[in-house]
C-alpha atoms as a PDB file:
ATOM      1  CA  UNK A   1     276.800  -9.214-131.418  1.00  0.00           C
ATOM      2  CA  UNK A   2     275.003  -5.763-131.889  1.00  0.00           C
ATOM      3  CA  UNK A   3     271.836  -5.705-133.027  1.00  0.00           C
ATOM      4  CA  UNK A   4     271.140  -3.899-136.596  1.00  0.00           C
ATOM      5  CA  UNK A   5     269.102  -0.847-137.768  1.00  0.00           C
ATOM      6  CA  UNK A   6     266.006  -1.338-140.122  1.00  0.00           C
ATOM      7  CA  UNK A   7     268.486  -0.653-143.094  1.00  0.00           C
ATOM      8  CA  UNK A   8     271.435  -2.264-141.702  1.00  0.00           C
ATOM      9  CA  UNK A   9     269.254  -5.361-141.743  1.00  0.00           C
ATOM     10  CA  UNK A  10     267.613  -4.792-145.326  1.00  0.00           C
ATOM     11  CA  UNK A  11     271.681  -4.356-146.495  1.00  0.00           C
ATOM     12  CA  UNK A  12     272.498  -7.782-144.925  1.00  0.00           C
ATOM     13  CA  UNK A  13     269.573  -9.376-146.250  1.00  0.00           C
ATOM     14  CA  UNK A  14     270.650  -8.074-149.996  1.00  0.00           C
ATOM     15  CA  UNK A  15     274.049  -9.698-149.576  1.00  0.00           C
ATOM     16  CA  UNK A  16     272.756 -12.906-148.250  1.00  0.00           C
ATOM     17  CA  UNK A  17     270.137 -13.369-151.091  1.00  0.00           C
ATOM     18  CA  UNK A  18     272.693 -11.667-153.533  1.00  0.00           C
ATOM     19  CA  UNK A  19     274.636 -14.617-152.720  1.00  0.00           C
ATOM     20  CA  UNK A  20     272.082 -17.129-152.773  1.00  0.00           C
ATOM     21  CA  UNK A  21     271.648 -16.205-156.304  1.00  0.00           C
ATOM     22  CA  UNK A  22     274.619 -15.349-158.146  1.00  0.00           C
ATOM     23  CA  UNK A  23     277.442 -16.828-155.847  1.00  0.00           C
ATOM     24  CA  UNK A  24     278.465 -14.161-154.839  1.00  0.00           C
ATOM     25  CA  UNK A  25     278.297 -10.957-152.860  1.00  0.00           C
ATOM     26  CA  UNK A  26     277.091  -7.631-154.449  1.00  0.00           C
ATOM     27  CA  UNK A  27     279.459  -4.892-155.012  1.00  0.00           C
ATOM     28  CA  UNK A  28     278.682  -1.203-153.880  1.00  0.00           C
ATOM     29  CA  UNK A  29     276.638   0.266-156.527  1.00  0.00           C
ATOM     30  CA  UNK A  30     274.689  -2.892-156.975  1.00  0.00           C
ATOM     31  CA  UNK A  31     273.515  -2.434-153.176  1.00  0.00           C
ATOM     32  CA  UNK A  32     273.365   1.388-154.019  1.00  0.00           C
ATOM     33  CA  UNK A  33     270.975   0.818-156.889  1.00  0.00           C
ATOM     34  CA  UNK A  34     268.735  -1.590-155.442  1.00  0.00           C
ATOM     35  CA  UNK A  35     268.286   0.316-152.136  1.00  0.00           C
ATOM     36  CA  UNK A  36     267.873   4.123-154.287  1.00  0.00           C
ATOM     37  CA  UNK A  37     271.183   5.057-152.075  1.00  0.00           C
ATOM     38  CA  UNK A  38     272.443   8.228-154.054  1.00  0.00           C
ATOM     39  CA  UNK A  39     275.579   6.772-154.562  1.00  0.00           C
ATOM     40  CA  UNK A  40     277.937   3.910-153.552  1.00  0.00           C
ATOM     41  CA  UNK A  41     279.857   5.381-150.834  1.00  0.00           C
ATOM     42  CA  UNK A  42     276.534   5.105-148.833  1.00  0.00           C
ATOM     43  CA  UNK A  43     276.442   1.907-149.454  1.00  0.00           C
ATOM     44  CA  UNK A  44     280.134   1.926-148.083  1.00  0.00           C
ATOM     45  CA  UNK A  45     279.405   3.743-144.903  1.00  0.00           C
ATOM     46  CA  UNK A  46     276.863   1.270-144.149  1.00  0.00           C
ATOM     47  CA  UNK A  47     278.647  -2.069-144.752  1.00  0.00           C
ATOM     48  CA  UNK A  48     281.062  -0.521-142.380  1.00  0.00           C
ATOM     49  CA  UNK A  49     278.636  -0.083-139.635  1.00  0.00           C
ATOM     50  CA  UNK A  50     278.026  -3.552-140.595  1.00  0.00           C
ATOM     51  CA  UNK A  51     281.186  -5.392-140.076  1.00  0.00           C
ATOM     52  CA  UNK A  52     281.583  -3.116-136.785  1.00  0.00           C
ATOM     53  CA  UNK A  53     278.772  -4.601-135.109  1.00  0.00           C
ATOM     54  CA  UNK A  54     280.508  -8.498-136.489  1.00  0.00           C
ATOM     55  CA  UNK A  55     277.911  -9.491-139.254  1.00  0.00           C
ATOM     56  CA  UNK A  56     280.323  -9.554-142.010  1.00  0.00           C
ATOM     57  CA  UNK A  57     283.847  -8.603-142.986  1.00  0.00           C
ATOM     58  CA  UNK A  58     285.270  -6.148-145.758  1.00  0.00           C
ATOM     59  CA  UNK A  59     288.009  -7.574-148.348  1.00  0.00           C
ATOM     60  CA  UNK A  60     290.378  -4.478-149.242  1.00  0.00           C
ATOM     61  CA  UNK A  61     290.539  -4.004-152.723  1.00  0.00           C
ATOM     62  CA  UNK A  62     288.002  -6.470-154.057  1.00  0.00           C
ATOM     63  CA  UNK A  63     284.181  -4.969-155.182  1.00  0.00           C
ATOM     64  CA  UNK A  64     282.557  -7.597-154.162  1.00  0.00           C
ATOM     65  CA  UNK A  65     284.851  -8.424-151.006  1.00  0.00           C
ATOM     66  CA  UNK A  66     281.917  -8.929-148.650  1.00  0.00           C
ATOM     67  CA  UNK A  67     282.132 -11.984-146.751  1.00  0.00           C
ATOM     68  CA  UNK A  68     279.172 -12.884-144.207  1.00  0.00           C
ATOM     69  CA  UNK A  69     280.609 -14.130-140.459  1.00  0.00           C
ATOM     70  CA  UNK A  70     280.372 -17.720-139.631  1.00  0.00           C
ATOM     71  CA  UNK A  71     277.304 -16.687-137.470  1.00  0.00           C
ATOM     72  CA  UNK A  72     275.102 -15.237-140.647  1.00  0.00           C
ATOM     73  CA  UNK A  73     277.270 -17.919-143.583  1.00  0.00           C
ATOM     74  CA  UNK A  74     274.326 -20.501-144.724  1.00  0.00           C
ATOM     75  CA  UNK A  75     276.963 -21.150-147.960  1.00  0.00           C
ATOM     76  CA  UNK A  76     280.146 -22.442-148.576  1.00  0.00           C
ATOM     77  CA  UNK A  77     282.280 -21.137-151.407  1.00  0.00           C
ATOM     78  CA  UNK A  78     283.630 -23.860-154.079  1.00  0.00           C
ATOM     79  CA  UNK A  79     286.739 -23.052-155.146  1.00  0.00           C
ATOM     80  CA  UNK A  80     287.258 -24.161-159.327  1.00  0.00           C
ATOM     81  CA  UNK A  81     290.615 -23.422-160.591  1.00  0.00           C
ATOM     82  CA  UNK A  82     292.621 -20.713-158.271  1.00  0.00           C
ATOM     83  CA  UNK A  83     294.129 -17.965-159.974  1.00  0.00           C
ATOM     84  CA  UNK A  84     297.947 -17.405-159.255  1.00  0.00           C
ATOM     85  CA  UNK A  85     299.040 -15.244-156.651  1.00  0.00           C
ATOM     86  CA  UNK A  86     295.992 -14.259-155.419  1.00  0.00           C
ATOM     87  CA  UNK A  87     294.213 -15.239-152.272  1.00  0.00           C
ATOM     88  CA  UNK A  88     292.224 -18.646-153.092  1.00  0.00           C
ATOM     89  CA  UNK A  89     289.131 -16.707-151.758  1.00  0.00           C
ATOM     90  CA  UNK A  90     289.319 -14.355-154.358  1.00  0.00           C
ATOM     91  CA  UNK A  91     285.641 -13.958-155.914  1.00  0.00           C
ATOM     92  CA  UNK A  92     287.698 -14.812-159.155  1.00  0.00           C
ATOM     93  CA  UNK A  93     288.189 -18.446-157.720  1.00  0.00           C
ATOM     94  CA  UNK A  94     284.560 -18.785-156.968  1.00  0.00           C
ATOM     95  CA  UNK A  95     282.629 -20.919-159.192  1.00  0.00           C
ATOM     96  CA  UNK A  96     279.486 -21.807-156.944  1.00  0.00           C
ATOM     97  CA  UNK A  97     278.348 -21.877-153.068  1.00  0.00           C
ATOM     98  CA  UNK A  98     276.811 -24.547-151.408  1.00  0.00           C
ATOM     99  CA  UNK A  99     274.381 -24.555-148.787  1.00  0.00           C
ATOM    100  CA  UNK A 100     276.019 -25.150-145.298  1.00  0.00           C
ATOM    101  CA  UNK A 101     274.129 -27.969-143.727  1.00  0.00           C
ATOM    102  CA  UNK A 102     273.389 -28.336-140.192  1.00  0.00           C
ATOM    103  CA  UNK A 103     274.098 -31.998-139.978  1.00  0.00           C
ATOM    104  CA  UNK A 104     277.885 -32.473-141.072  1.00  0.00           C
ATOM    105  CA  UNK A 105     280.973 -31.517-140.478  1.00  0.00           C
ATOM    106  CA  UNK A 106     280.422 -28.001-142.188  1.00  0.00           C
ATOM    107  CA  UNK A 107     280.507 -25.825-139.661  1.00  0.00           C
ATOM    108  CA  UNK A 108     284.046 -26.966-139.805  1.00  0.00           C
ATOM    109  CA  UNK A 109     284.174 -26.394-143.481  1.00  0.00           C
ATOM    110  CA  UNK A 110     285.862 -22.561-144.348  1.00  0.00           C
ATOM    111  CA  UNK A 111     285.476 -23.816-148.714  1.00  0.00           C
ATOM    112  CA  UNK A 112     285.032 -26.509-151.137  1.00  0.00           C
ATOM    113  CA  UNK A 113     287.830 -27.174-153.797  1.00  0.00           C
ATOM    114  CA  UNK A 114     287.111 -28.732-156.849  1.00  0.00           C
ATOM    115  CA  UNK A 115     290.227 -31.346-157.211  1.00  0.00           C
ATOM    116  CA  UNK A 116     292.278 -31.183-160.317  1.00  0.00           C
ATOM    117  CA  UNK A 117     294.601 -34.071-161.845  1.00  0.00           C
ATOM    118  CA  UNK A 118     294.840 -37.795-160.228  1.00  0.00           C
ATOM    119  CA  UNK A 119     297.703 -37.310-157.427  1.00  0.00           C
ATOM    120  CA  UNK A 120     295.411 -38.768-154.670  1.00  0.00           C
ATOM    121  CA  UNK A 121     293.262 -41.551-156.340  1.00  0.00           C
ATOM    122  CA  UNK A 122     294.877 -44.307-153.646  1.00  0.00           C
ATOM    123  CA  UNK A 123     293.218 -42.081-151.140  1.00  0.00           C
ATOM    124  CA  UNK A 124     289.771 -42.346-153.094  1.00  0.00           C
ATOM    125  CA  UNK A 125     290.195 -38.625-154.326  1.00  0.00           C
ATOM    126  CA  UNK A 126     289.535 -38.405-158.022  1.00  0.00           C
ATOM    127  CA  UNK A 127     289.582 -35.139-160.121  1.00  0.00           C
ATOM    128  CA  UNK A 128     286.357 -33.078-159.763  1.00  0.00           C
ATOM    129  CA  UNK A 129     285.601 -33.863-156.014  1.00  0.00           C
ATOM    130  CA  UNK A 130     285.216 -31.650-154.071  1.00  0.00           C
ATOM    131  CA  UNK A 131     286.887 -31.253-150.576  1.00  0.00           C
ATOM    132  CA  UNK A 132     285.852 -29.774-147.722  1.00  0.00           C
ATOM    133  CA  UNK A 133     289.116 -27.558-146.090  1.00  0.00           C
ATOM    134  CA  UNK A 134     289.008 -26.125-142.740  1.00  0.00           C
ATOM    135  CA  UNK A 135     291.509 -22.994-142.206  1.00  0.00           C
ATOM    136  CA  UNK A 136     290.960 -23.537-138.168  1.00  0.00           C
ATOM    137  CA  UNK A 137     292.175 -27.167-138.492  1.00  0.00           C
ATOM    138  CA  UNK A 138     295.629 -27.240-137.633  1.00  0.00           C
ATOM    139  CA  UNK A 139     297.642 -29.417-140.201  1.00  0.00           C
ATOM    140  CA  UNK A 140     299.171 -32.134-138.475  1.00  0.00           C
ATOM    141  CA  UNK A 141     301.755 -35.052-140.444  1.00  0.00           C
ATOM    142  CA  UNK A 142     299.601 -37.814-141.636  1.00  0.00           C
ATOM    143  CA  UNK A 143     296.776 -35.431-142.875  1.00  0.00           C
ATOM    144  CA  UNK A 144     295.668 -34.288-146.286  1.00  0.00           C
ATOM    145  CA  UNK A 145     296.114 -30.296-146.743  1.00  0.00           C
ATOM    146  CA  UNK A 146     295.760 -27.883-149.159  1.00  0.00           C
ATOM    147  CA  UNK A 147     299.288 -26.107-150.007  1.00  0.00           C
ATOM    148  CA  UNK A 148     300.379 -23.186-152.138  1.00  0.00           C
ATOM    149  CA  UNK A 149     303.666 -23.838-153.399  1.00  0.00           C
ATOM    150  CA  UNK A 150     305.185 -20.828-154.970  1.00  0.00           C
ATOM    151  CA  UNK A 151     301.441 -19.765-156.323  1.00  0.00           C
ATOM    152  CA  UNK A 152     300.494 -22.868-157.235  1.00  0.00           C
ATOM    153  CA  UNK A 153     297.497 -25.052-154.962  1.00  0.00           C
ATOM    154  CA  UNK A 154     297.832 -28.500-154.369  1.00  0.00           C
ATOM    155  CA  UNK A 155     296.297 -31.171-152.241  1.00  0.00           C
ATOM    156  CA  UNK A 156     298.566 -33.384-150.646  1.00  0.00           C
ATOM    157  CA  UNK A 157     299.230 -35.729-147.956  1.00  0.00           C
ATOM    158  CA  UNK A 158     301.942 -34.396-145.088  1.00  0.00           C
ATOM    159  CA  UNK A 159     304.827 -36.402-144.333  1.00  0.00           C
ATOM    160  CA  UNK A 160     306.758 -33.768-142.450  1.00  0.00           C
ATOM    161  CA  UNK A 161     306.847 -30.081-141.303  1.00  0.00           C
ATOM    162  CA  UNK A 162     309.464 -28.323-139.971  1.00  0.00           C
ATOM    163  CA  UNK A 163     311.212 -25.266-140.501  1.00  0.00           C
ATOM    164  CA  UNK A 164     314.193 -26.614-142.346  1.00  0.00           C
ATOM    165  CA  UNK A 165     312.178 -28.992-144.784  1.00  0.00           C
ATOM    166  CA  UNK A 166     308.485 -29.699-145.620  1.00  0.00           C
ATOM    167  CA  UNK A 167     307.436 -33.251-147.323  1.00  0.00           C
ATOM    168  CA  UNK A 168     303.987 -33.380-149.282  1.00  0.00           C
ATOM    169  CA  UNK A 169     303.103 -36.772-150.750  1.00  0.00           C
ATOM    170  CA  UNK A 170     301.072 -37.715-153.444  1.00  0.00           C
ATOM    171  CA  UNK A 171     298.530 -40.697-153.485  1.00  0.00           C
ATOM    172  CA  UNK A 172     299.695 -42.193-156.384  1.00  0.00           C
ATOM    173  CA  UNK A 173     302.129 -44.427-157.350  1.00  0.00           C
ATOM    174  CA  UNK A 174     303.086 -42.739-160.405  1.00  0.00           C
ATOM    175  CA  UNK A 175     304.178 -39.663-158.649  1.00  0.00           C
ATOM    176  CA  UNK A 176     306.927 -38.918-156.219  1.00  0.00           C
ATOM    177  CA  UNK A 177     306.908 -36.808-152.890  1.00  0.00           C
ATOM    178  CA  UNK A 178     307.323 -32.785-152.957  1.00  0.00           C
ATOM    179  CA  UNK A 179     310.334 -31.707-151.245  1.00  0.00           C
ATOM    180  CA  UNK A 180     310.072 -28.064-150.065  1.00  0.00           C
ATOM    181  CA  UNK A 181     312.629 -25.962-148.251  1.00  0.00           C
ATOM    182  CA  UNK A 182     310.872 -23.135-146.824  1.00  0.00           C
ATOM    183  CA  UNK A 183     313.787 -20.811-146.790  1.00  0.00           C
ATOM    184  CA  UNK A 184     313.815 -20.562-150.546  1.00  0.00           C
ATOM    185  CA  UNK A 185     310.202 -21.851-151.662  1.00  0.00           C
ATOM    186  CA  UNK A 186     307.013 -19.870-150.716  1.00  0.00           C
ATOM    187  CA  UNK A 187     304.494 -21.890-149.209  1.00  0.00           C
ATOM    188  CA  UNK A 188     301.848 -21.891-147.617  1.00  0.00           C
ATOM    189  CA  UNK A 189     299.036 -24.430-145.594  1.00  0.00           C
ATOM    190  CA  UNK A 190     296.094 -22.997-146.708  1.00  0.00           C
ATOM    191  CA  UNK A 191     294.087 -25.665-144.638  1.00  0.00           C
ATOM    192  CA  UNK A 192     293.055 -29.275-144.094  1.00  0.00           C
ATOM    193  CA  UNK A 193     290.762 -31.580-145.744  1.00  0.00           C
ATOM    194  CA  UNK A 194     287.527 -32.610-143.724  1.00  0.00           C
ATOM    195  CA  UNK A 195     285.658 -33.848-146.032  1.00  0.00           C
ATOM    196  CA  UNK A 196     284.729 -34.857-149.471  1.00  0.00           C
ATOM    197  CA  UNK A 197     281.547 -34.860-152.160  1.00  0.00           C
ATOM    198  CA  UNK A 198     281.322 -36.404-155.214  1.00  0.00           C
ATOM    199  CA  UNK A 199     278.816 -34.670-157.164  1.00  0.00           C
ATOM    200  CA  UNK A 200     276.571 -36.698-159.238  1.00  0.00           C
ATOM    201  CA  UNK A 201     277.563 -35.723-163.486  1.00  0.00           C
END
């Protein structure tokens, strides 16, 4: 990884305690403002030195579409409720971030999702958890993944995957497996559950 320039470095360090803060990233004229840049678009130029040397990546069409790299990420996005047909990282979805820590699985650990309803309780997965979902996990049957069906996220257990039929099954009695056929439903594994936290009400 390249190293950065004086301001380069004072940019990152914005975003990072911008984050820290708020939750998320600042958008252009906030970094602008701070720094006494003239206007946005050198705050633009900059961030795109940025990602080029790998510190963070750019989000097309979002303000505040800054996301740090894995290497400079101390915080994990929690995901509340997920808008429709947007991507679940959207700074929309974002309700919080919580410190990565150095001693679980979270390096693993690409978001949190706050859990909605009580489709998995017989797995011990009760509304408002939160679960830790890794994108670089590949989903294998057995496991418990987070799917878009169609625009709308659900956590589920897979029963099968294959390109004629996909099976997602709920933990719960009361409820009864999701067939999908991928040639006429949209879906899409978003990632797989590595973990779990139960915040204390």
């Amino acid at each position: 990884m390249k190293t950065l320039t004086k301001r380069q470095e004072e940019i990152l360090n914005l975003i990072k305690s911008h984050i820290s803060d708020f939750g998320f990233p600042p958008t252009r004229a906030d970094i602008a403002r701070t720094l006494g840049f003239k206007s946005p678009n050198a705050a633009e130029q900059h961030l795109r030195a940025i990602e080029k040397k790998g510190f963070i990546s750019i989000l097309s069409g979002a303000s505040r579409g800054i996301v740090l790299s894995n290497a400079q990420n101390d915080e994990i996005p929690v995901i509340g409720l997920v808008a429709a047909g947007g991507p679940i990282l959207a700074e929309e979805n974002v309700e919080k971030t919580i410190p990565r820590s150095k001693n679980l699985l979270s390096s693993e650990i690409d978001f949190y999702l706050r859990v909605k309803g009580d489709s998995m309780v017989d797995v011990g997965i009760f509304e408002e958890d939160l679960i830790g979902v890794s994108k670089k996990t590949n989903p294998k049957t057995g496991s418990i993944v987070v799917a878009r069906i169609n625009n709308e996220v659900t956590v589920k257990t897979l029963i099968e995957l294959n390109q004629s039929k996909v099976v997602l099954r709920p933990e719960n009695q009361n409820y009864s497996d999701i067939e999908i056929n991928p040639s006429v439903d949209e879906l899409v594994i978003e990632g797989s559950c590595v973990a779990l936290i139960r915040e204390s009400i």
